[in-house]
C-alpha atoms as a PDB file:
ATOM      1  CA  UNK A   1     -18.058 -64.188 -46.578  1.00  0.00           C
ATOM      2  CA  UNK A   2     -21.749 -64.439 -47.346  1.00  0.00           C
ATOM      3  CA  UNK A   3     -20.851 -64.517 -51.116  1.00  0.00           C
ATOM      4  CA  UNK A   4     -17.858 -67.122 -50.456  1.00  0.00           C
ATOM      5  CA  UNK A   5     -20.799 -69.353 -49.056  1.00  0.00           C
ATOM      6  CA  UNK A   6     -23.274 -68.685 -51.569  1.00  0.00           C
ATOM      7  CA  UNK A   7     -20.631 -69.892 -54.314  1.00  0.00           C
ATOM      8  CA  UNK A   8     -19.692 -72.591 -53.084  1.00  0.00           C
ATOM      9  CA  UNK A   9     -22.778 -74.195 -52.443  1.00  0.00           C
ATOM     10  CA  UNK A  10     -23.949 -73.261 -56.182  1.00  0.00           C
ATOM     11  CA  UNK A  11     -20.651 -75.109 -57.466  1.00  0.00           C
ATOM     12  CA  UNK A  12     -21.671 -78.400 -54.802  1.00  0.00           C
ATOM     13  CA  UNK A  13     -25.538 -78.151 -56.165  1.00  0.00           C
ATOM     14  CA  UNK A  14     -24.172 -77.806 -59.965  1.00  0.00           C
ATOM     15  CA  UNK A  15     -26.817 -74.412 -60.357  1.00  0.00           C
ATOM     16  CA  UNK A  16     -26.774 -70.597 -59.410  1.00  0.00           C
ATOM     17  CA  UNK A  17     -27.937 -69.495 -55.963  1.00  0.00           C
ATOM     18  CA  UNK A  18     -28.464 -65.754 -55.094  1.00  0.00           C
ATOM     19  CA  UNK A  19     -28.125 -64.767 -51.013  1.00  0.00           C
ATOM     20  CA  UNK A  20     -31.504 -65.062 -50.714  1.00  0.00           C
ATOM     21  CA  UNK A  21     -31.546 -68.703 -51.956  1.00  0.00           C
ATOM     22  CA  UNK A  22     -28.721 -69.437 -49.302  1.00  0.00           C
ATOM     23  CA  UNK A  23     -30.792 -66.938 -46.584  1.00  0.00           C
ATOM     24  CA  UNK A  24     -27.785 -64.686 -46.235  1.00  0.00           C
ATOM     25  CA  UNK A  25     -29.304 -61.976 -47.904  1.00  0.00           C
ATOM     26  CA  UNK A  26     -29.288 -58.692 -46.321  1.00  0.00           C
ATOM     27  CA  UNK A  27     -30.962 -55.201 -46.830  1.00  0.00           C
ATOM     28  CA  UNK A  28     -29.342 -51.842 -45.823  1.00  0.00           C
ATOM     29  CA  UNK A  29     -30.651 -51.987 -41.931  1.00  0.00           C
ATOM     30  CA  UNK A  30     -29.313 -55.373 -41.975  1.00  0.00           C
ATOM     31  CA  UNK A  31     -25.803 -54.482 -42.991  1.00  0.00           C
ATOM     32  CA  UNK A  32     -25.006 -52.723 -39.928  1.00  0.00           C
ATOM     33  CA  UNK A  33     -24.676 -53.925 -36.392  1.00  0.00           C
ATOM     34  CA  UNK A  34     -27.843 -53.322 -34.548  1.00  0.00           C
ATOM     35  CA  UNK A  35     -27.500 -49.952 -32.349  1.00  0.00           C
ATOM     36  CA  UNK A  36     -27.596 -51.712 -28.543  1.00  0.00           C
ATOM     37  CA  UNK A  37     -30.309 -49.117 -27.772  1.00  0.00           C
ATOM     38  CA  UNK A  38     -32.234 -49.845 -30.540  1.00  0.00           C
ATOM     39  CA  UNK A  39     -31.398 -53.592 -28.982  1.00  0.00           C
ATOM     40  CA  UNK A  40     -32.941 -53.370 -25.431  1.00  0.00           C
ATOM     41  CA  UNK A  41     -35.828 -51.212 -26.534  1.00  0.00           C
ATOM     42  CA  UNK A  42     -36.856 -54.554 -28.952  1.00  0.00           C
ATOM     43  CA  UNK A  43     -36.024 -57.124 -26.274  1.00  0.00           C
ATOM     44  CA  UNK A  44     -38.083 -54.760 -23.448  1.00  0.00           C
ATOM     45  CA  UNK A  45     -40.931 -55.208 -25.948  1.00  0.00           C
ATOM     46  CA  UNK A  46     -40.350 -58.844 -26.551  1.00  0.00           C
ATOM     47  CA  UNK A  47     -40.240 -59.362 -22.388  1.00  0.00           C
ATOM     48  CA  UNK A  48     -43.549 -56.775 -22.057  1.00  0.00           C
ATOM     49  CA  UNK A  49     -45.294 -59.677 -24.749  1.00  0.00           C
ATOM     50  CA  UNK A  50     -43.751 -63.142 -23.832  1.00  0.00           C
ATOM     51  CA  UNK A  51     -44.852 -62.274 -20.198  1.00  0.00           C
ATOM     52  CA  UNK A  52     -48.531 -62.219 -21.029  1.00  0.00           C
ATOM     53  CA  UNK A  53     -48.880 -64.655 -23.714  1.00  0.00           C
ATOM     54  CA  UNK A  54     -46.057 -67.294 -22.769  1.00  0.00           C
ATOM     55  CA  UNK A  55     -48.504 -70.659 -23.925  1.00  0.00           C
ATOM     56  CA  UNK A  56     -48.785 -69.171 -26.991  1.00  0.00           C
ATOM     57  CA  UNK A  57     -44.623 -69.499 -27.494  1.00  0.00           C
ATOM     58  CA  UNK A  58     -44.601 -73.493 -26.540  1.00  0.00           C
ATOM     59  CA  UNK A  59     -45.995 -73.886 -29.767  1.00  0.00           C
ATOM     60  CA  UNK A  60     -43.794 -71.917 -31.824  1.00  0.00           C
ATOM     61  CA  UNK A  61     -40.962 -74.193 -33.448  1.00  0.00           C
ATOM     62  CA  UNK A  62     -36.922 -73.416 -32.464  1.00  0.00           C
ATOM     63  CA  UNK A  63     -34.986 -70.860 -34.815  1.00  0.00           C
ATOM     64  CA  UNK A  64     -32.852 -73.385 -37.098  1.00  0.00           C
ATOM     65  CA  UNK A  65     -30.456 -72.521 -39.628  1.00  0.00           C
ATOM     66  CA  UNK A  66     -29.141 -69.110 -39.842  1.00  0.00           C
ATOM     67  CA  UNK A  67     -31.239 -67.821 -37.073  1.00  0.00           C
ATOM     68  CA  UNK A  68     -30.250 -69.722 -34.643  1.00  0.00           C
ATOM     69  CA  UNK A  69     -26.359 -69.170 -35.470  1.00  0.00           C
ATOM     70  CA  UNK A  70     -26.429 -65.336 -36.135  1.00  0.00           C
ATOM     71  CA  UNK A  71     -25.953 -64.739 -32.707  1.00  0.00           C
ATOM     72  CA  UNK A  72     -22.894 -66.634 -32.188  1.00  0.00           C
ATOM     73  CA  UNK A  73     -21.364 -65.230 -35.304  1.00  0.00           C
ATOM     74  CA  UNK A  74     -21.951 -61.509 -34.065  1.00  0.00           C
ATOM     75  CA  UNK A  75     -20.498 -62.479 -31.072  1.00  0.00           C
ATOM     76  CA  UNK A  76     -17.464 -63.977 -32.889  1.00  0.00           C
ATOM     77  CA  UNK A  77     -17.596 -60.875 -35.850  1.00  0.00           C
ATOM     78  CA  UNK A  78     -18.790 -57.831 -34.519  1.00  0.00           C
ATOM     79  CA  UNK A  79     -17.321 -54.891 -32.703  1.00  0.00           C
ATOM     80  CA  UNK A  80     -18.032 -54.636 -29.019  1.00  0.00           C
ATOM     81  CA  UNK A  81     -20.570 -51.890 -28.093  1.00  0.00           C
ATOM     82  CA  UNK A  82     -18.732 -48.300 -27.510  1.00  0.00           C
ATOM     83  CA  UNK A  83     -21.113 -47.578 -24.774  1.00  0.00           C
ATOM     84  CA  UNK A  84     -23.652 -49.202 -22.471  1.00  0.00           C
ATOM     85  CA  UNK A  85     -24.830 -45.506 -21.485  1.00  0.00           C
ATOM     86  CA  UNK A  86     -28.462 -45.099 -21.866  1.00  0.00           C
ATOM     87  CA  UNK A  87     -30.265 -41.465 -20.939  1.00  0.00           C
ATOM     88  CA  UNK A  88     -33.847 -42.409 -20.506  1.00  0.00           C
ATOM     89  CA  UNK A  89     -36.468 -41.710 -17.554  1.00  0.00           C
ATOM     90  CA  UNK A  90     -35.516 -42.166 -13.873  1.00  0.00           C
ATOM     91  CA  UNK A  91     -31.779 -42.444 -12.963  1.00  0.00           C
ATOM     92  CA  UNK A  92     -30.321 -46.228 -12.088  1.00  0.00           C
ATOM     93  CA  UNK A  93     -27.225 -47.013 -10.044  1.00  0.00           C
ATOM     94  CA  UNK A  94     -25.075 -49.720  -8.598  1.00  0.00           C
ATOM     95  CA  UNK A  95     -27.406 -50.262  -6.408  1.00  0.00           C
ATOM     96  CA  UNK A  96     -30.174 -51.417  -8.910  1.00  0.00           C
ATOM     97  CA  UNK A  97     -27.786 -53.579 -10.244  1.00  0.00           C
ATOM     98  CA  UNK A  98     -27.573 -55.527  -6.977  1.00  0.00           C
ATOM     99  CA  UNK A  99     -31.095 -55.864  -7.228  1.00  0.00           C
ATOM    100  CA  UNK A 100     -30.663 -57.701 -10.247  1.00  0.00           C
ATOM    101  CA  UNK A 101     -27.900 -59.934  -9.142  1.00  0.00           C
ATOM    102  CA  UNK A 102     -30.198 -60.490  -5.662  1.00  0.00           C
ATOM    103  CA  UNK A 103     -33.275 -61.635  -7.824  1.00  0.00           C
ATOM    104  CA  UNK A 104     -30.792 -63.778  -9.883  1.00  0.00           C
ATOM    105  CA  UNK A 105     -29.985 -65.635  -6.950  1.00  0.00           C
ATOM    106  CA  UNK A 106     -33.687 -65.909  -5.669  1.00  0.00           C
ATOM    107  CA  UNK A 107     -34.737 -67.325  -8.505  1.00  0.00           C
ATOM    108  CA  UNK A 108     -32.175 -69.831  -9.209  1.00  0.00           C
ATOM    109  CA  UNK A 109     -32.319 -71.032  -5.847  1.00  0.00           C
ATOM    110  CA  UNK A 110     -36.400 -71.207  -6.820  1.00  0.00           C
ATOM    111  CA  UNK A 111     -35.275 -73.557  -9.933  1.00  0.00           C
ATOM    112  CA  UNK A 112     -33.390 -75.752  -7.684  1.00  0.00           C
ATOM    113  CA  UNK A 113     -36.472 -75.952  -5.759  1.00  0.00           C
ATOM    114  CA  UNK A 114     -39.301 -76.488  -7.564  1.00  0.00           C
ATOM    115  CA  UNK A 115     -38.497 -76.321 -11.392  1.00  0.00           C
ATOM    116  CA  UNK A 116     -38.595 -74.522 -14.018  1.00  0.00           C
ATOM    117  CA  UNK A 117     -42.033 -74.151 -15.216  1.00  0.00           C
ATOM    118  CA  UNK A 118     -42.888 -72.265 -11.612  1.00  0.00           C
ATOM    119  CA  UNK A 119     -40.118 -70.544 -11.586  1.00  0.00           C
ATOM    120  CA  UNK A 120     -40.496 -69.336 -15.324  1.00  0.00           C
ATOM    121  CA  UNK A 121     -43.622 -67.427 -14.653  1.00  0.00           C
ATOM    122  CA  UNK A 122     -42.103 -65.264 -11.269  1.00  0.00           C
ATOM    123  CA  UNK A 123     -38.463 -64.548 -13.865  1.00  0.00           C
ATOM    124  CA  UNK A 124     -40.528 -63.894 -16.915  1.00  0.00           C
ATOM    125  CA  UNK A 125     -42.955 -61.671 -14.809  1.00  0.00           C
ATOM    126  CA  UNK A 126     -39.964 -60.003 -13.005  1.00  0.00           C
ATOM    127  CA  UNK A 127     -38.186 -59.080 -16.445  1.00  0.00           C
ATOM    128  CA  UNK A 128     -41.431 -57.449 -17.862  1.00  0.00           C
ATOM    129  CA  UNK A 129     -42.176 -55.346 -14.598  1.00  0.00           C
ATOM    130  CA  UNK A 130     -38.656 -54.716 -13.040  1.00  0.00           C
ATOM    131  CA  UNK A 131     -35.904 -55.245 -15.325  1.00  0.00           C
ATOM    132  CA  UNK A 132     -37.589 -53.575 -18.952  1.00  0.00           C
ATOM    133  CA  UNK A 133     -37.887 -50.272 -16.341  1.00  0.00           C
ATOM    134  CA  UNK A 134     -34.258 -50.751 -15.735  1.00  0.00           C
ATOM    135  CA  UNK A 135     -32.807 -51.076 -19.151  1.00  0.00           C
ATOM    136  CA  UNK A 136     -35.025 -47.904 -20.320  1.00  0.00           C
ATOM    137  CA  UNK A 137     -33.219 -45.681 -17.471  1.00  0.00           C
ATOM    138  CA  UNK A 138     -30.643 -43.272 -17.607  1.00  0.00           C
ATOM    139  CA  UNK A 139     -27.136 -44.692 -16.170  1.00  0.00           C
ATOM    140  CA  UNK A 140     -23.676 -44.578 -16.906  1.00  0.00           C
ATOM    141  CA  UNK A 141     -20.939 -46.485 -19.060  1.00  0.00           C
ATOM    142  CA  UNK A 142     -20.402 -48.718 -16.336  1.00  0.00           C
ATOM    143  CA  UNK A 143     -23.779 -49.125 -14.664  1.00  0.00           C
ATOM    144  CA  UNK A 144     -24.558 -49.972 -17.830  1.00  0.00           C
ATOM    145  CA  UNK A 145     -22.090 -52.738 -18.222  1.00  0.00           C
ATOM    146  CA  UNK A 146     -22.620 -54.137 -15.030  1.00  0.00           C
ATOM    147  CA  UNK A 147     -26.563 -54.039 -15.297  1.00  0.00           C
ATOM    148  CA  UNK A 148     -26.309 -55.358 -18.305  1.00  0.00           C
ATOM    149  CA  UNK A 149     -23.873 -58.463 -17.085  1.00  0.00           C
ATOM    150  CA  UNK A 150     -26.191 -59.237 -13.869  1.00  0.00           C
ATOM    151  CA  UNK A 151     -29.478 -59.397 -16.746  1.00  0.00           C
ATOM    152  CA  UNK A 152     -27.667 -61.733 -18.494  1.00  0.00           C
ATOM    153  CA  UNK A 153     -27.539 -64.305 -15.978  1.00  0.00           C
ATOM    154  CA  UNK A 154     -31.063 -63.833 -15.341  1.00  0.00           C
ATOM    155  CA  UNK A 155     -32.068 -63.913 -18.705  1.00  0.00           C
ATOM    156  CA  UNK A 156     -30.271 -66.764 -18.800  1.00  0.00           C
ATOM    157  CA  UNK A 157     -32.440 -68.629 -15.858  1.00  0.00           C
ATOM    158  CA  UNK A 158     -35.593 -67.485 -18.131  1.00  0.00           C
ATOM    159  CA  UNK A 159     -34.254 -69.318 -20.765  1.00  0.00           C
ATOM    160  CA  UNK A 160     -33.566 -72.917 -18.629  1.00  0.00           C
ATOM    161  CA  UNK A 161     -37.261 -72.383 -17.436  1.00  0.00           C
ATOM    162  CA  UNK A 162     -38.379 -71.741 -20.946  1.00  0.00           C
ATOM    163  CA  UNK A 163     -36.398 -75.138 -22.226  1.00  0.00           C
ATOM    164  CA  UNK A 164     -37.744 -76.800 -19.238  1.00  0.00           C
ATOM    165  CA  UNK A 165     -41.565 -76.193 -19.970  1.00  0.00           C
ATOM    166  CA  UNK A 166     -40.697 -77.279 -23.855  1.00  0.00           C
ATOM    167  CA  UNK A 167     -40.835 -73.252 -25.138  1.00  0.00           C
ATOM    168  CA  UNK A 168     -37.565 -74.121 -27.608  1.00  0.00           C
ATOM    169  CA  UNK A 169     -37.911 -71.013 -29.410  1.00  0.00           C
ATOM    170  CA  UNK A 170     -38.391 -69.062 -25.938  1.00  0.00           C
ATOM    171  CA  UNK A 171     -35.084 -70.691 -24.775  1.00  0.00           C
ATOM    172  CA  UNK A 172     -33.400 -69.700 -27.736  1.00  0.00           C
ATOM    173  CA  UNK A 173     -34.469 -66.120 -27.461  1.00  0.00           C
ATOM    174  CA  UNK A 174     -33.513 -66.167 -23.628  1.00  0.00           C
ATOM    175  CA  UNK A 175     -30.152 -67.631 -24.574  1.00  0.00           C
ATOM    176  CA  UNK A 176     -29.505 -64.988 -27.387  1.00  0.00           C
ATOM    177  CA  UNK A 177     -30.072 -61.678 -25.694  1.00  0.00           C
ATOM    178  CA  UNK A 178     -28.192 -63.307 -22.366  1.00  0.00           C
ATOM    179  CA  UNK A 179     -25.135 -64.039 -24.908  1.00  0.00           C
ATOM    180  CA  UNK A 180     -25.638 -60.347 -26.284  1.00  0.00           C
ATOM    181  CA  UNK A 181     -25.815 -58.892 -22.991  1.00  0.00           C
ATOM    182  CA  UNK A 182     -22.761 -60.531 -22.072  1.00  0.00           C
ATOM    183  CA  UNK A 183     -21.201 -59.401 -24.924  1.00  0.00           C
ATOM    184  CA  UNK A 184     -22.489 -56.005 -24.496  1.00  0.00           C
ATOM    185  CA  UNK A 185     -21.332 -55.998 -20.922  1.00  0.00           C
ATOM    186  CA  UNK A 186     -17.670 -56.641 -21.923  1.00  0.00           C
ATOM    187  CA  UNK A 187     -17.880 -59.711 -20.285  1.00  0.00           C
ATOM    188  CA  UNK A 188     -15.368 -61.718 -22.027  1.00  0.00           C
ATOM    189  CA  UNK A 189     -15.558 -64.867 -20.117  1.00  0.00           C
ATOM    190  CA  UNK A 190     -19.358 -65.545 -21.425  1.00  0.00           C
ATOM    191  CA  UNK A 191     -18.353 -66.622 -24.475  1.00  0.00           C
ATOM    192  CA  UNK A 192     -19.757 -69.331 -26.377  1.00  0.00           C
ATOM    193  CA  UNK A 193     -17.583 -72.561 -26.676  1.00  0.00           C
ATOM    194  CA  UNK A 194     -19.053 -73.764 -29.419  1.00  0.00           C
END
């Protein structure tokens, strides 16, 4: 596909583009689907970091182009994860899980309440301290899954706070890895409508 695209935008521009030219270029890493460990380790990081500098990210400008579309075209393209199963430190259950889906609920009744950029602060703080120790734990196929669904809508509620205190690129970020976890989850009925 990537080389479809590149030629026909050389024939519309009447010159030769390479993949790079078009940004669809891709090196060896980038040819395979990122691991979904390899995944939540990198978005525990980005939490850990966007929790203690989040002014910082108002000023960064929103993912356009490719960026901002890869997500939606790995949802669309890619094979679903084989296994949410993670064996790190500490053990997590079901139980955890409803944790998750409790804080989800706390804090989008907190939204309603008073907005996002108060509420954006407690999620973003609560995804750095509570949920990053989650994701690195050991748990199951399906405590996986379902941990992984309840972050999503949480990660989701980061992302409205993020839009609402004009972060666009936080909100972007918050909307991707809630649209991967989803994915990841096996939760079919999170998918993108366009």
């Amino acid at each position: 596909m990537p080389d479809l695209i590149r030629a026909v935008l050389s024939e519309q521009l009447g010159r030769s583009l390479t993949l790079t030219d078009v940004g669809l270029a891709t090196t060896n890493n980038d040819a395979a689907p990122e691991a979904l460990s390899s995944y939540l380790d990198r978005t525990v990081a980005r939490w850990r970091s966007h929790a203690h500098e989040p002014s910082t990210r108002a000023q960064e400008p929103p993912l356009s182009r490719t960026a901002a579309q890869l997500p939606i075209w790995e949802w669309e393209n890619l094979p679903g994860d084989t296994t949410a199963a993670r064996d790190g430190a500490g053990r997590l259950g079901l139980h955890d899980v409803r944790t998750v889906i409790a804080a989800r609920g706390r804090y989008e009744e907190m939204y309603r309440q008073v907005g996002g950029v108060a509420t954006g602060t407690r999620v973003r703080s609560f995804l750095a301290n509570h949920a990053a120790i989650m994701l690195q734990a050991r748990y199951s196929d399906a405590v996986g899954r379902q941990l992984l669904r309840a972050l999503g809508g949480l990660v989701a509620i980061a992302g409205i706070c993020a839009y609402d205190s004009d972060s666009q690129r936080a909100a972007q970020m918050y909307y991707h890895q809630a649209l991967r976890f989803a994915k990841a989850s096996g939760d079919g009925n999170s998918a993108p409508t366009s």
